[in-house]
PDB file of N, CA and C in Angstrom:
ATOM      1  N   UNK A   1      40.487 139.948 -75.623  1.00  0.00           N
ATOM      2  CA  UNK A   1      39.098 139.961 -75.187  1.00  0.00           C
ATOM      3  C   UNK A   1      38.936 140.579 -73.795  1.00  0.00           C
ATOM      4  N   UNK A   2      39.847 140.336 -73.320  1.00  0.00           N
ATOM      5  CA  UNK A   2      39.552 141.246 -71.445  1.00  0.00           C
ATOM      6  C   UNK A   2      39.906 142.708 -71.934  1.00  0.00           C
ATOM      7  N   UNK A   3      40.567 143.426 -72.585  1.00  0.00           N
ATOM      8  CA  UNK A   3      40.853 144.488 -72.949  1.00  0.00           C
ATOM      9  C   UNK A   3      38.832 145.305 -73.296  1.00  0.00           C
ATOM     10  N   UNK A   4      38.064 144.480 -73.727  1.00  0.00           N
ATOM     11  CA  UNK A   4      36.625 144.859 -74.251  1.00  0.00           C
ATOM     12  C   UNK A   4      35.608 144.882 -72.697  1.00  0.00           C
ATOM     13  N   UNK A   5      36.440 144.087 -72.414  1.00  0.00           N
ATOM     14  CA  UNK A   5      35.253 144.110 -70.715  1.00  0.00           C
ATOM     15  C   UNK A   5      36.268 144.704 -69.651  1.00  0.00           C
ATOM     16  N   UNK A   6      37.231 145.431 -69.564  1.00  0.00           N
ATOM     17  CA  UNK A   6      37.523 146.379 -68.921  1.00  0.00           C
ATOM     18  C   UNK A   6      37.603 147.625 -68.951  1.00  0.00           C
ATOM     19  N   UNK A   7      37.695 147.988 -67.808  1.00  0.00           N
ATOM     20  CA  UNK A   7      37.569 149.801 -67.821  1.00  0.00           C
ATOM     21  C   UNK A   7      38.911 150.384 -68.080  1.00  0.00           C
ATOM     22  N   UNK A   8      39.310 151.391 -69.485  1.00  0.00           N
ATOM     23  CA  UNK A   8      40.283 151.609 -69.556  1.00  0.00           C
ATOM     24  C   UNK A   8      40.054 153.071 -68.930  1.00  0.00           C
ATOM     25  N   UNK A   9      41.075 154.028 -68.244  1.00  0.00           N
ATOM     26  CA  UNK A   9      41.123 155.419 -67.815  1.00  0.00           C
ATOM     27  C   UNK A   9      42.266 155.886 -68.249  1.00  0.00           C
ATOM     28  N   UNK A  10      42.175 157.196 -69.103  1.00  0.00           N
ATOM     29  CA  UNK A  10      43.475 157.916 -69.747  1.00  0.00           C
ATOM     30  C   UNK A  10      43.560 159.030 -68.736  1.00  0.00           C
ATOM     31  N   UNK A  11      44.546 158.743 -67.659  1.00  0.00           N
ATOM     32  CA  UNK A  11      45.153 159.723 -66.910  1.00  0.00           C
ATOM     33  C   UNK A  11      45.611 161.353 -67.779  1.00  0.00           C
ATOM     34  N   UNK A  12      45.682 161.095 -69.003  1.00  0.00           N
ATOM     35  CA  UNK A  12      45.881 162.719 -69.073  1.00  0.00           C
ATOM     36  C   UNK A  12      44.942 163.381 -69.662  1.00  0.00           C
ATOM     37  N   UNK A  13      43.567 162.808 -69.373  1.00  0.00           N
ATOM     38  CA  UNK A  13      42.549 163.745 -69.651  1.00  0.00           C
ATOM     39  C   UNK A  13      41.422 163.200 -68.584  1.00  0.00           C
ATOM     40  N   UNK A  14      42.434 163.315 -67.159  1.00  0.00           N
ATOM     41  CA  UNK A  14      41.252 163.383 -66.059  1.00  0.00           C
ATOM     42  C   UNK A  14      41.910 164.676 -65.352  1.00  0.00           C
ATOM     43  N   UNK A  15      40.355 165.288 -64.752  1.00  0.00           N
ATOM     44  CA  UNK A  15      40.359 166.358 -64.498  1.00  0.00           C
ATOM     45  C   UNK A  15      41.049 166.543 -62.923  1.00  0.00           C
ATOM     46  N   UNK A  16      40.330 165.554 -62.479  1.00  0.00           N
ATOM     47  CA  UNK A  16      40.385 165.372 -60.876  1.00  0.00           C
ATOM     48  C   UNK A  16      40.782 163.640 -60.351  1.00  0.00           C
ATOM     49  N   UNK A  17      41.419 163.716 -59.185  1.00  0.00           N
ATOM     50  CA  UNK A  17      41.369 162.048 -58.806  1.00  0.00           C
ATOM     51  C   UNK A  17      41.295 162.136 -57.297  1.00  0.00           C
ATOM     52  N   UNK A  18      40.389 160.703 -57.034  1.00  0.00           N
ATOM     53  CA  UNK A  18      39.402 160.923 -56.318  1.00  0.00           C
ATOM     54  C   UNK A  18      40.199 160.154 -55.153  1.00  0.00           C
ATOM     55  N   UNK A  19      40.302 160.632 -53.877  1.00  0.00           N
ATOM     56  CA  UNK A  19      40.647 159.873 -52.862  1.00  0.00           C
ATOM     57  C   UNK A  19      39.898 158.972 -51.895  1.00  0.00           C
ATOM     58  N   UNK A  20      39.741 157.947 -51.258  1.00  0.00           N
ATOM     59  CA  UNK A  20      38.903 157.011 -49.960  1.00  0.00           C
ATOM     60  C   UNK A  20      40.165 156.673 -49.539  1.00  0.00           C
ATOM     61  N   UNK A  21      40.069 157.019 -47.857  1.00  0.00           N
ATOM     62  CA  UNK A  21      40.910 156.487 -47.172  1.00  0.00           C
ATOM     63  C   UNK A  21      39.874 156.001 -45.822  1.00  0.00           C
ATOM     64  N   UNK A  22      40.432 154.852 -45.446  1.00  0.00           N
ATOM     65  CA  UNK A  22      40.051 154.494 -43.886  1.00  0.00           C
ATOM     66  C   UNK A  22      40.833 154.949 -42.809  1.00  0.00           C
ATOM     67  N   UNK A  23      40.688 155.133 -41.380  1.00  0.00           N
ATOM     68  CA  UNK A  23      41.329 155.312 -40.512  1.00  0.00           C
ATOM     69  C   UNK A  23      40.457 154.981 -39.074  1.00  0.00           C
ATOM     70  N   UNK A  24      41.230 154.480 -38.293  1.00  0.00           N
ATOM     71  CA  UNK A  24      40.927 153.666 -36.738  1.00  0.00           C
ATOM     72  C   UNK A  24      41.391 154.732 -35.713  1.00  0.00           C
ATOM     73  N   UNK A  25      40.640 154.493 -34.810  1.00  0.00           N
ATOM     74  CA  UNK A  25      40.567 155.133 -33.645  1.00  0.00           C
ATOM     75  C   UNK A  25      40.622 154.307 -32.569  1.00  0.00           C
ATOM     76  N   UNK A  26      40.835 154.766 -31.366  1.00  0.00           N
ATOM     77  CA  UNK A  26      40.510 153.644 -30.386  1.00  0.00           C
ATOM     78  C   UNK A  26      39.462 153.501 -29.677  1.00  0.00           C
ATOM     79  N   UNK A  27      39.288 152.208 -29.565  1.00  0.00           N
ATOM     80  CA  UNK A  27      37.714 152.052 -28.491  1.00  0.00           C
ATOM     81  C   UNK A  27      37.491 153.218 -27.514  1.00  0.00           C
ATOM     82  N   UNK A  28      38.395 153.505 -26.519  1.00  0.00           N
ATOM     83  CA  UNK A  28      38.360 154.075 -25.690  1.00  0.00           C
ATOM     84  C   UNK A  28      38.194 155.755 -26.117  1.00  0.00           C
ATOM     85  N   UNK A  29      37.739 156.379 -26.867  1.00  0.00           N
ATOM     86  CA  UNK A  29      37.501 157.230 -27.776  1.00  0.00           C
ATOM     87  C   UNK A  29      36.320 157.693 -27.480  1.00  0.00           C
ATOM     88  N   UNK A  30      35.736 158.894 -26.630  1.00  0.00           N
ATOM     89  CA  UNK A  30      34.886 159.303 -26.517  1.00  0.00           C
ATOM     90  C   UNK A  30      34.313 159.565 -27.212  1.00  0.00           C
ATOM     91  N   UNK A  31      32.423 159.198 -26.996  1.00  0.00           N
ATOM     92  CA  UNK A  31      31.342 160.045 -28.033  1.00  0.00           C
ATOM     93  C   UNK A  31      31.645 161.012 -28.633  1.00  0.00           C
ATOM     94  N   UNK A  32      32.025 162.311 -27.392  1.00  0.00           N
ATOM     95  CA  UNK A  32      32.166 163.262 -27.840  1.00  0.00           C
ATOM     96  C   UNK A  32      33.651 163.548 -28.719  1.00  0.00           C
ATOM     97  N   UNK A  33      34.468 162.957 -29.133  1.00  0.00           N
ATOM     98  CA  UNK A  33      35.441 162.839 -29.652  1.00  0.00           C
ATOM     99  C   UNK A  33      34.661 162.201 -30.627  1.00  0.00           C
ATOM    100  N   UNK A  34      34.382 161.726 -30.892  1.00  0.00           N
ATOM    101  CA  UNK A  34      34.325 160.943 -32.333  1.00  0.00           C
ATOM    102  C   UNK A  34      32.992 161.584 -32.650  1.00  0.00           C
ATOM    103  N   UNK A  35      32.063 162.265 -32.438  1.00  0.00           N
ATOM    104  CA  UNK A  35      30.992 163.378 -33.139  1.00  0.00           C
ATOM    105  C   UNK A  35      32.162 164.613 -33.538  1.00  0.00           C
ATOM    106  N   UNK A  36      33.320 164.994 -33.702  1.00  0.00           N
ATOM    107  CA  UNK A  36      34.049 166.184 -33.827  1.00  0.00           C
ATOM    108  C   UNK A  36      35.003 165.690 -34.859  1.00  0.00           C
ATOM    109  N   UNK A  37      35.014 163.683 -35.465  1.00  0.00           N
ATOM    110  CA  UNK A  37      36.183 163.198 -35.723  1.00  0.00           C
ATOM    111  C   UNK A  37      35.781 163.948 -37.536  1.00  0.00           C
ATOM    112  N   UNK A  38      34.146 163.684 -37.794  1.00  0.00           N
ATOM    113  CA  UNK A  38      33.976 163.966 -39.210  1.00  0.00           C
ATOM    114  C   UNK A  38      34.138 165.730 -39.605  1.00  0.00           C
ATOM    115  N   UNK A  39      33.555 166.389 -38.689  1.00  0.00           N
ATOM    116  CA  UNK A  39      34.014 168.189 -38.765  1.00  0.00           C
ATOM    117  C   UNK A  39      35.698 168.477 -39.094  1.00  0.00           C
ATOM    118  N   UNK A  40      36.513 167.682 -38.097  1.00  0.00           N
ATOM    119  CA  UNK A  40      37.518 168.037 -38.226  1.00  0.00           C
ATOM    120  C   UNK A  40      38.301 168.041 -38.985  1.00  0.00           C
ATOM    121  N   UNK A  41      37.927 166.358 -39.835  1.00  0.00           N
ATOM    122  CA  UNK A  41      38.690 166.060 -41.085  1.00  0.00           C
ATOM    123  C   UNK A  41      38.354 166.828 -42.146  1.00  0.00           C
ATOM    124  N   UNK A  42      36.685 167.150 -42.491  1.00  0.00           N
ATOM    125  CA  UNK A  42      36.455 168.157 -43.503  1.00  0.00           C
ATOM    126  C   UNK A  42      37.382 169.264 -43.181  1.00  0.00           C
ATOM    127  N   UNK A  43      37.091 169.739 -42.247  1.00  0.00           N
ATOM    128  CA  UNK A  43      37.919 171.409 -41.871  1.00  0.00           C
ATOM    129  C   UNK A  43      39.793 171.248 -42.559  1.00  0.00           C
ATOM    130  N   UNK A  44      39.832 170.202 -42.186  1.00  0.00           N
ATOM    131  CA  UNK A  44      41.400 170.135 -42.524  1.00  0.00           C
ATOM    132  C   UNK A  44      41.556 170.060 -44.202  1.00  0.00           C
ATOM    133  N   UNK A  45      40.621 169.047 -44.733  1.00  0.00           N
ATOM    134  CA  UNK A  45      40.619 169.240 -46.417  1.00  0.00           C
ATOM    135  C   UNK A  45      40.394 170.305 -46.963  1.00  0.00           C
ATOM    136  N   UNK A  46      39.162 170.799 -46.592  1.00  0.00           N
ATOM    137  CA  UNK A  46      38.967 172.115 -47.094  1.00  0.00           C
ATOM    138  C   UNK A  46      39.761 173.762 -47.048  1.00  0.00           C
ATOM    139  N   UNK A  47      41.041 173.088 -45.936  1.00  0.00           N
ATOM    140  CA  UNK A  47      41.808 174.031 -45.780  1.00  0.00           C
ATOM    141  C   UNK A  47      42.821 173.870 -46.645  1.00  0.00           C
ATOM    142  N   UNK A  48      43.279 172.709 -47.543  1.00  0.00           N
ATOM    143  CA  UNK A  48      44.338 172.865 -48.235  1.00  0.00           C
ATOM    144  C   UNK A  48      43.756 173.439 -49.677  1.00  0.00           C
ATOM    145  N   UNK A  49      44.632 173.940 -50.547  1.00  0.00           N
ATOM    146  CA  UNK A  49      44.065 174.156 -52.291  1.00  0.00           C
ATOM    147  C   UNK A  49      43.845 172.733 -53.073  1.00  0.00           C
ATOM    148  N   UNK A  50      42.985 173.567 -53.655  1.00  0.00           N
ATOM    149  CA  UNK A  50      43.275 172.150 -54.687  1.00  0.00           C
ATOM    150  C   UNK A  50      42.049 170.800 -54.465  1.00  0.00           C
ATOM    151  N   UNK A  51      41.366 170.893 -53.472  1.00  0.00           N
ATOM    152  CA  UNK A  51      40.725 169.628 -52.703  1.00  0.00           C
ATOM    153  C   UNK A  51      39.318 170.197 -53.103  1.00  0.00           C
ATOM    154  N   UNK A  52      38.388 169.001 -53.119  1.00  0.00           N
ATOM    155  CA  UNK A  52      36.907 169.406 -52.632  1.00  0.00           C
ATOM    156  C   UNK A  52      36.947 167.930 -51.796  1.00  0.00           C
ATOM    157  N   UNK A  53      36.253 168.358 -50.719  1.00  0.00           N
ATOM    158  CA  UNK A  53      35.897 167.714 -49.530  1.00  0.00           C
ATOM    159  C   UNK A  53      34.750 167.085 -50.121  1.00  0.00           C
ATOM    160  N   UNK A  54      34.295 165.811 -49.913  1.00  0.00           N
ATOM    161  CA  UNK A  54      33.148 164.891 -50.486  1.00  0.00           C
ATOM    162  C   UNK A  54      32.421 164.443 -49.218  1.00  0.00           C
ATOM    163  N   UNK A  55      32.898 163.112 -48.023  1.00  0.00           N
ATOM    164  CA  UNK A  55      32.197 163.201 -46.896  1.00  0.00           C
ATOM    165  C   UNK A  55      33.407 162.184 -45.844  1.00  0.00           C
ATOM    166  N   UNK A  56      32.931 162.768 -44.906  1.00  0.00           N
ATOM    167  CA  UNK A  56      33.592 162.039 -43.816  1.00  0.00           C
ATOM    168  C   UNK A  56      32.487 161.574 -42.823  1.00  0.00           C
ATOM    169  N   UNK A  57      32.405 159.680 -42.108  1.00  0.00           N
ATOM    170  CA  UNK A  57      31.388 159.287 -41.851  1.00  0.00           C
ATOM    171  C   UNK A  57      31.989 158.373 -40.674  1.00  0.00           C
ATOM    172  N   UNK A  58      31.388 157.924 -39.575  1.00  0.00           N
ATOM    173  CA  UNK A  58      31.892 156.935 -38.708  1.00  0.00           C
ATOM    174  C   UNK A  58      31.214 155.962 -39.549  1.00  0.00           C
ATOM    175  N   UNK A  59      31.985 155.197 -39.834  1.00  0.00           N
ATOM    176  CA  UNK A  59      31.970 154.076 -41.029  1.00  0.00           C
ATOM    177  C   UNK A  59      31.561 152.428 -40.582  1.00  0.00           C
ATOM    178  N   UNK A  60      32.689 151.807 -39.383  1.00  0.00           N
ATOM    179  CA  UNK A  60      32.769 150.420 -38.993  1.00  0.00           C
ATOM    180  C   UNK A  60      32.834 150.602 -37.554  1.00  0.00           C
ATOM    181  N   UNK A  61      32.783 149.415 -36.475  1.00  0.00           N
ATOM    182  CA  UNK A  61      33.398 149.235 -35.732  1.00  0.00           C
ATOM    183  C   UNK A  61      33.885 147.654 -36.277  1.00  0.00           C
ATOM    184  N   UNK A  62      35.870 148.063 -35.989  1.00  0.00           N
ATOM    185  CA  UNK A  62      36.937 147.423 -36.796  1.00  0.00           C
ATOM    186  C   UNK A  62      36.844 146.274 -35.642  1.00  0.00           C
ATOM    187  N   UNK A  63      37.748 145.629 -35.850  1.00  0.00           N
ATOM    188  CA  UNK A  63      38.418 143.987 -34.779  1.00  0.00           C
ATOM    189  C   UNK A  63      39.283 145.171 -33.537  1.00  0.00           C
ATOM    190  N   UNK A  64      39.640 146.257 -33.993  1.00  0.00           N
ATOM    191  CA  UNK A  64      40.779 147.165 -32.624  1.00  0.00           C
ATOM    192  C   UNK A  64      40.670 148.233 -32.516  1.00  0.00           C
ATOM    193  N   UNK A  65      39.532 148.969 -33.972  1.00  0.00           N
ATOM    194  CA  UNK A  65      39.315 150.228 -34.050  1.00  0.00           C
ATOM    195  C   UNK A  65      37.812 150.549 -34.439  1.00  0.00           C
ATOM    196  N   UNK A  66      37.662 151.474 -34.195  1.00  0.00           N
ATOM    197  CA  UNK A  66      36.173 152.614 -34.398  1.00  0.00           C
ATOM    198  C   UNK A  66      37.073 153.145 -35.885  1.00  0.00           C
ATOM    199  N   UNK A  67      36.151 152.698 -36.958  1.00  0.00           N
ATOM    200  CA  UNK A  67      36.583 152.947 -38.372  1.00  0.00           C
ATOM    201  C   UNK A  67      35.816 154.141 -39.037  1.00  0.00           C
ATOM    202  N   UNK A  68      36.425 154.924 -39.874  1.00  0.00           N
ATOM    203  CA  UNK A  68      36.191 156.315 -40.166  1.00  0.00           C
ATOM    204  C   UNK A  68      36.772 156.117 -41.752  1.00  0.00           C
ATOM    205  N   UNK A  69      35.591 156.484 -42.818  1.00  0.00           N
ATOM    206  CA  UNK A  69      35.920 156.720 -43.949  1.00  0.00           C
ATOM    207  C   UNK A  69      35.738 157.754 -44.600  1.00  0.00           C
ATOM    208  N   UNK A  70      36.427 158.362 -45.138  1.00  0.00           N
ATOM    209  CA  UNK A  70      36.865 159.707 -45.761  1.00  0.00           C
ATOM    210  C   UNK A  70      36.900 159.609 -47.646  1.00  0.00           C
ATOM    211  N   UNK A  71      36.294 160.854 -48.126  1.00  0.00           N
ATOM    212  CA  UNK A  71      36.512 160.546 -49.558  1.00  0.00           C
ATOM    213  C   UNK A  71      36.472 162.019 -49.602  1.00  0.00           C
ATOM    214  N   UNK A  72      37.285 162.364 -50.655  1.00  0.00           N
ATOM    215  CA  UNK A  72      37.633 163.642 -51.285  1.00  0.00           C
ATOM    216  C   UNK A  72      38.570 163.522 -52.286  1.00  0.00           C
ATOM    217  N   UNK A  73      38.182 165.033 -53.525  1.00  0.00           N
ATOM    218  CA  UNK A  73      38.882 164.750 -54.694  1.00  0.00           C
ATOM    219  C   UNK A  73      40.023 165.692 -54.528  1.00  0.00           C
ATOM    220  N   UNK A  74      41.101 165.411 -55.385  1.00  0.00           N
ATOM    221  CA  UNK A  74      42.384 166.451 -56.140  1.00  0.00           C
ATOM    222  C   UNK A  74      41.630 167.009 -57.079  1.00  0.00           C
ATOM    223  N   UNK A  75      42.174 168.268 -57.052  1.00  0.00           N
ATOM    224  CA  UNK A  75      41.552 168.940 -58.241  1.00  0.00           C
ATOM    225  C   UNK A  75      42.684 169.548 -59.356  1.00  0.00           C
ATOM    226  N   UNK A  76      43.646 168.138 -59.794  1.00  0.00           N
ATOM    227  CA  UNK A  76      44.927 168.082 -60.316  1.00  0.00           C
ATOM    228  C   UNK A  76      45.207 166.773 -61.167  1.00  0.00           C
ATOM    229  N   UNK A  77      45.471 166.486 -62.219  1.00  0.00           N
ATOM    230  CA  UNK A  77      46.023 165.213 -63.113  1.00  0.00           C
ATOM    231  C   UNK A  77      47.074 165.103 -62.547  1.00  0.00           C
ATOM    232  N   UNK A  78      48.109 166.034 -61.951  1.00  0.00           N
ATOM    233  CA  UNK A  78      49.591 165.859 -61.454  1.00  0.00           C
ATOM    234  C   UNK A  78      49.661 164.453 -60.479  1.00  0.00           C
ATOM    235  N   UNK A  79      50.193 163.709 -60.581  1.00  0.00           N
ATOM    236  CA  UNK A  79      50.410 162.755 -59.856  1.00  0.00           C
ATOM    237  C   UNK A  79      51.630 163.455 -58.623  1.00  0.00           C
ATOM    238  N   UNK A  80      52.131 163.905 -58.635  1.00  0.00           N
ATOM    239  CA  UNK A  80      53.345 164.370 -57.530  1.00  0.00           C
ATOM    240  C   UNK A  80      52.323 165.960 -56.789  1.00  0.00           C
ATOM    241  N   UNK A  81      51.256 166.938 -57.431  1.00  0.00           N
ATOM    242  CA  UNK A  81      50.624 167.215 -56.910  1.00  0.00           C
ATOM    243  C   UNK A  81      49.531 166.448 -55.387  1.00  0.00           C
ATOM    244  N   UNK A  82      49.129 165.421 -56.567  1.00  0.00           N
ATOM    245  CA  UNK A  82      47.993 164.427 -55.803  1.00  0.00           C
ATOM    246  C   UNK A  82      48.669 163.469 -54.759  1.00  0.00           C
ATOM    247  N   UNK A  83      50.069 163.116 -54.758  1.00  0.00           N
ATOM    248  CA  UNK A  83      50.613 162.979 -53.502  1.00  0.00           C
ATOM    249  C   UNK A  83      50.701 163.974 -52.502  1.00  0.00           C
ATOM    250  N   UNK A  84      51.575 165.222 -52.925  1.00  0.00           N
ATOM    251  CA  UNK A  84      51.920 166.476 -51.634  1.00  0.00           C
ATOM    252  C   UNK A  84      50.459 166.310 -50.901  1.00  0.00           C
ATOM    253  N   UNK A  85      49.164 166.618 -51.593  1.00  0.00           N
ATOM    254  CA  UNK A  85      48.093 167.269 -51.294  1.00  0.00           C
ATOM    255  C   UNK A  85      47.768 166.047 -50.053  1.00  0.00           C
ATOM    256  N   UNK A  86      47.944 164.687 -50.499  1.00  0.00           N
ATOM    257  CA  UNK A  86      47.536 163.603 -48.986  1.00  0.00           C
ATOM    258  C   UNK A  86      48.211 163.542 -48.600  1.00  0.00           C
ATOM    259  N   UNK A  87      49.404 164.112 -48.228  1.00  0.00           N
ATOM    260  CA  UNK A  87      50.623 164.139 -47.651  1.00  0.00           C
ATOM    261  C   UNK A  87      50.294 165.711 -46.922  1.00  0.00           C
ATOM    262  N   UNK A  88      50.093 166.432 -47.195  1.00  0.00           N
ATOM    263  CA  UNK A  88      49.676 167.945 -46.303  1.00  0.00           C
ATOM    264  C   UNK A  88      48.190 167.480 -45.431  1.00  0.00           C
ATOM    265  N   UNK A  89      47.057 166.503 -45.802  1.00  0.00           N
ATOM    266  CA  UNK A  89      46.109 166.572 -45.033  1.00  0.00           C
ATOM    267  C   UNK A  89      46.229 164.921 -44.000  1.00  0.00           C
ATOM    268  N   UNK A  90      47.327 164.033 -44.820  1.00  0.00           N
ATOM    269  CA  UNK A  90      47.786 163.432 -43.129  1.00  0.00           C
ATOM    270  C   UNK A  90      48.366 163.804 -42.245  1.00  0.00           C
ATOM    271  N   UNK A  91      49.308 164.961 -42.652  1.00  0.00           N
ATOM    272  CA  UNK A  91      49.933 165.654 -41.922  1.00  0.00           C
ATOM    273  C   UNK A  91      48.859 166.463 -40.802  1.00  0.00           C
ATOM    274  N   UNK A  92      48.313 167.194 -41.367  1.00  0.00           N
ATOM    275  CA  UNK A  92      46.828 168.190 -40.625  1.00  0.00           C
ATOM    276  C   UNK A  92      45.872 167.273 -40.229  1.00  0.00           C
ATOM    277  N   UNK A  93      45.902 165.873 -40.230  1.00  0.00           N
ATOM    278  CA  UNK A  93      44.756 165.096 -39.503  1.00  0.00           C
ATOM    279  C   UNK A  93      45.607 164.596 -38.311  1.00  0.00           C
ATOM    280  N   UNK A  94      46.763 164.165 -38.837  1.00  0.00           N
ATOM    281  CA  UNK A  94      47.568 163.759 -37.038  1.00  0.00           C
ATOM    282  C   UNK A  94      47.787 164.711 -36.198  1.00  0.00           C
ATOM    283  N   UNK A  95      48.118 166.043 -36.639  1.00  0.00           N
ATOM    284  CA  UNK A  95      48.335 167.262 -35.634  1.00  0.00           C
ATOM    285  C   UNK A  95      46.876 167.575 -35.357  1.00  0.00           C
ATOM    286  N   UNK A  96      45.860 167.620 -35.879  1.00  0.00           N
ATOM    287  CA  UNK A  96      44.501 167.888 -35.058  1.00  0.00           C
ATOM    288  C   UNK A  96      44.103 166.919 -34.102  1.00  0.00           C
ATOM    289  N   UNK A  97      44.380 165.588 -34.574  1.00  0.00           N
ATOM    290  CA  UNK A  97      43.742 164.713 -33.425  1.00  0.00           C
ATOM    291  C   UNK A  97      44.897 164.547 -32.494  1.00  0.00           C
ATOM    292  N   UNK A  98      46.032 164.911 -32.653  1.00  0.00           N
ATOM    293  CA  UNK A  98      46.995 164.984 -30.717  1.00  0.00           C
ATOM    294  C   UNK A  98      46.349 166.148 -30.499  1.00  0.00           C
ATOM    295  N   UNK A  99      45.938 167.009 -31.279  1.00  0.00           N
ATOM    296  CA  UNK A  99      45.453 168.416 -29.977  1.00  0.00           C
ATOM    297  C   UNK A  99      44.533 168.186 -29.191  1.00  0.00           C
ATOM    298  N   UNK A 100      43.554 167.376 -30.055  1.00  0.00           N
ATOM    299  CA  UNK A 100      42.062 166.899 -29.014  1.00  0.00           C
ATOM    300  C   UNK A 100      42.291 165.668 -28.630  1.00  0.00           C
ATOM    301  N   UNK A 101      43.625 164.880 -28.470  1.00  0.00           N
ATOM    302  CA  UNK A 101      43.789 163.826 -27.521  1.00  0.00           C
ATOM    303  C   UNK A 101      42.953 162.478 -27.949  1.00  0.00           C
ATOM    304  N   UNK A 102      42.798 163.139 -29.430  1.00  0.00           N
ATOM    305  CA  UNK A 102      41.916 161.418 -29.965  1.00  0.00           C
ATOM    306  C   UNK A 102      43.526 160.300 -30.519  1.00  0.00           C
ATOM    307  N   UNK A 103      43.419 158.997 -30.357  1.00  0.00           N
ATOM    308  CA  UNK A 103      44.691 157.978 -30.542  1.00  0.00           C
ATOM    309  C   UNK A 103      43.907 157.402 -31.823  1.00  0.00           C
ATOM    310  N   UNK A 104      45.110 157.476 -32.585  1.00  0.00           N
ATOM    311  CA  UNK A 104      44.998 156.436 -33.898  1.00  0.00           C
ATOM    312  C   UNK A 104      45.085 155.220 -32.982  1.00  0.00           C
ATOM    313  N   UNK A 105      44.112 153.972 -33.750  1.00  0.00           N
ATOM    314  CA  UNK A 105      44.552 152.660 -33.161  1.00  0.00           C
ATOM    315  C   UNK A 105      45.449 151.814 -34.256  1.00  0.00           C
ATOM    316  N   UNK A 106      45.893 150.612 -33.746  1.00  0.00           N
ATOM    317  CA  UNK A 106      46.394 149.791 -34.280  1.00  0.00           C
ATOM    318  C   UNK A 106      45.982 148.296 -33.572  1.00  0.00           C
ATOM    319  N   UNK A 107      46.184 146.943 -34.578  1.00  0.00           N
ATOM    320  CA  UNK A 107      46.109 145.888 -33.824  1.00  0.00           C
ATOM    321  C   UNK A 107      46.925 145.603 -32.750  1.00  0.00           C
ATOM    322  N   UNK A 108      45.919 145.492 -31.600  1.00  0.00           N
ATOM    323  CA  UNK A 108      46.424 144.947 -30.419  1.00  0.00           C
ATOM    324  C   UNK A 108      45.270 144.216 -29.405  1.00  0.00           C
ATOM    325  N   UNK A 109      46.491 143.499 -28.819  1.00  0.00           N
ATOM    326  CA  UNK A 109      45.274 142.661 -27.791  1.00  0.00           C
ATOM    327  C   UNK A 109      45.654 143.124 -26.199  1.00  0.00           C
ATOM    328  N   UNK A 110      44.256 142.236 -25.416  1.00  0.00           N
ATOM    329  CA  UNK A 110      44.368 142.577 -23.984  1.00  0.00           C
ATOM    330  C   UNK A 110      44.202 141.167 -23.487  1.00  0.00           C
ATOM    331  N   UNK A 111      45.095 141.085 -22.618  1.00  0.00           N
ATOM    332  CA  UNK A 111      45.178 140.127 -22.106  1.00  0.00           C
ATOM    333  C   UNK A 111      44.838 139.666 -20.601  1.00  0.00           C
ATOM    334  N   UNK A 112      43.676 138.784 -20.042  1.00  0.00           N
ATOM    335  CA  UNK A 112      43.261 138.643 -18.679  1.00  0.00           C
ATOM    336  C   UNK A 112      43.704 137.621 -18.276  1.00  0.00           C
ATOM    337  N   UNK A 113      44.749 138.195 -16.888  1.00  0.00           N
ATOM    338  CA  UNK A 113      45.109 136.444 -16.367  1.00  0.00           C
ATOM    339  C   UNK A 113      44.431 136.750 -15.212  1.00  0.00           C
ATOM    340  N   UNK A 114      43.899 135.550 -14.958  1.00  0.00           N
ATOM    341  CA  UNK A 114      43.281 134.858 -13.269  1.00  0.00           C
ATOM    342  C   UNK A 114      44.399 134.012 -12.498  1.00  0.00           C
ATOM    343  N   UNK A 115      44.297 134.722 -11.321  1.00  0.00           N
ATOM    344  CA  UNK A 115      45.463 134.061 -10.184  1.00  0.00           C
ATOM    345  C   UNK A 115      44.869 132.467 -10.039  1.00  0.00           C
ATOM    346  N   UNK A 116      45.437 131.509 -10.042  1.00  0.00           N
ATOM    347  CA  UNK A 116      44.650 130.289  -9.274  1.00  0.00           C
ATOM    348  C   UNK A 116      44.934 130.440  -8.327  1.00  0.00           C
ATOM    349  N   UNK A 117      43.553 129.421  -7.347  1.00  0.00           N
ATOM    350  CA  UNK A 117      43.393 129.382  -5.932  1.00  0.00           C
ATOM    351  C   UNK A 117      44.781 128.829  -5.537  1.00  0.00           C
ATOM    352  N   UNK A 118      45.737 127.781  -5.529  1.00  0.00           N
ATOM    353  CA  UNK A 118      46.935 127.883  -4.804  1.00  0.00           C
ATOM    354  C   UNK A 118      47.976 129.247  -4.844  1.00  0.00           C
ATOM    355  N   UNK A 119      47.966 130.085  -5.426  1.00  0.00           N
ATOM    356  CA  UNK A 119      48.605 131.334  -5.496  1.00  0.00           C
ATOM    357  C   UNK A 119      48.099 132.496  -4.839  1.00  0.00           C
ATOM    358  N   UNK A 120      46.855 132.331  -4.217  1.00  0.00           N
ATOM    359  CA  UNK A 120      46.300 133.178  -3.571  1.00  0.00           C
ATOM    360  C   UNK A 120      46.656 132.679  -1.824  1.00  0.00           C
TER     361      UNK A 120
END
């Protein structure tokens, strides 16, 4: 009976498969850096074969990061295609953002200590 209320998909008669990925930035991440974050990522998809670029959007602000969601298709059933292909545009999204000096974030904290008055 769950077999009737689920969605079955026959991988060898899909045309295309569709990618969403998230990715963080850091607070400290200029406006103007992050108005250049959605251009850049299109520019980089649309530069490999095989891809159609769908949209790239400032998405969240995360718990450590300024969140950015990305969707674009393979235009391949190949499963070892549809890896190389996000494997060539993570590759071309980390080398664009060290050129313009934007930082992937990760969880981390900051920590404030206050001197007490006998230590002063």
């Amino acid at each position: 009976t769950d077999l009737t209320s689920s969605r079955v998909r026959n991988y060898k008669r899909m045309g295309k498969r569709r990618v969403v990925f998230k990715l963080g930035v850091t607070y400290q991440t200029s406006l103007e850096q992050l108005k250049v974050i959605p251009g850049t990522i299109e520019k980089v998809i649309k530069a490999v074969k095989d891809t159609t670029f769908d949209r790239a959007h400032f998405f969240s602000y995360g718990d450590f990061s300024l969140v950015f969601e990305v969707v674009y298709y393979v235009m391949s059933r190949d499963y070892n295609k549809y890896m190389d292909i996000q494997q060539e545009i993570n590759f071309a999204i980390k080398k664009e953002f060290e050129t313009r000096g934007i930082e992937f974030a990760y969880p981390t904290q900051t920590l404030y200590l206050n001197k007490s008055r006998e230590e002063m």
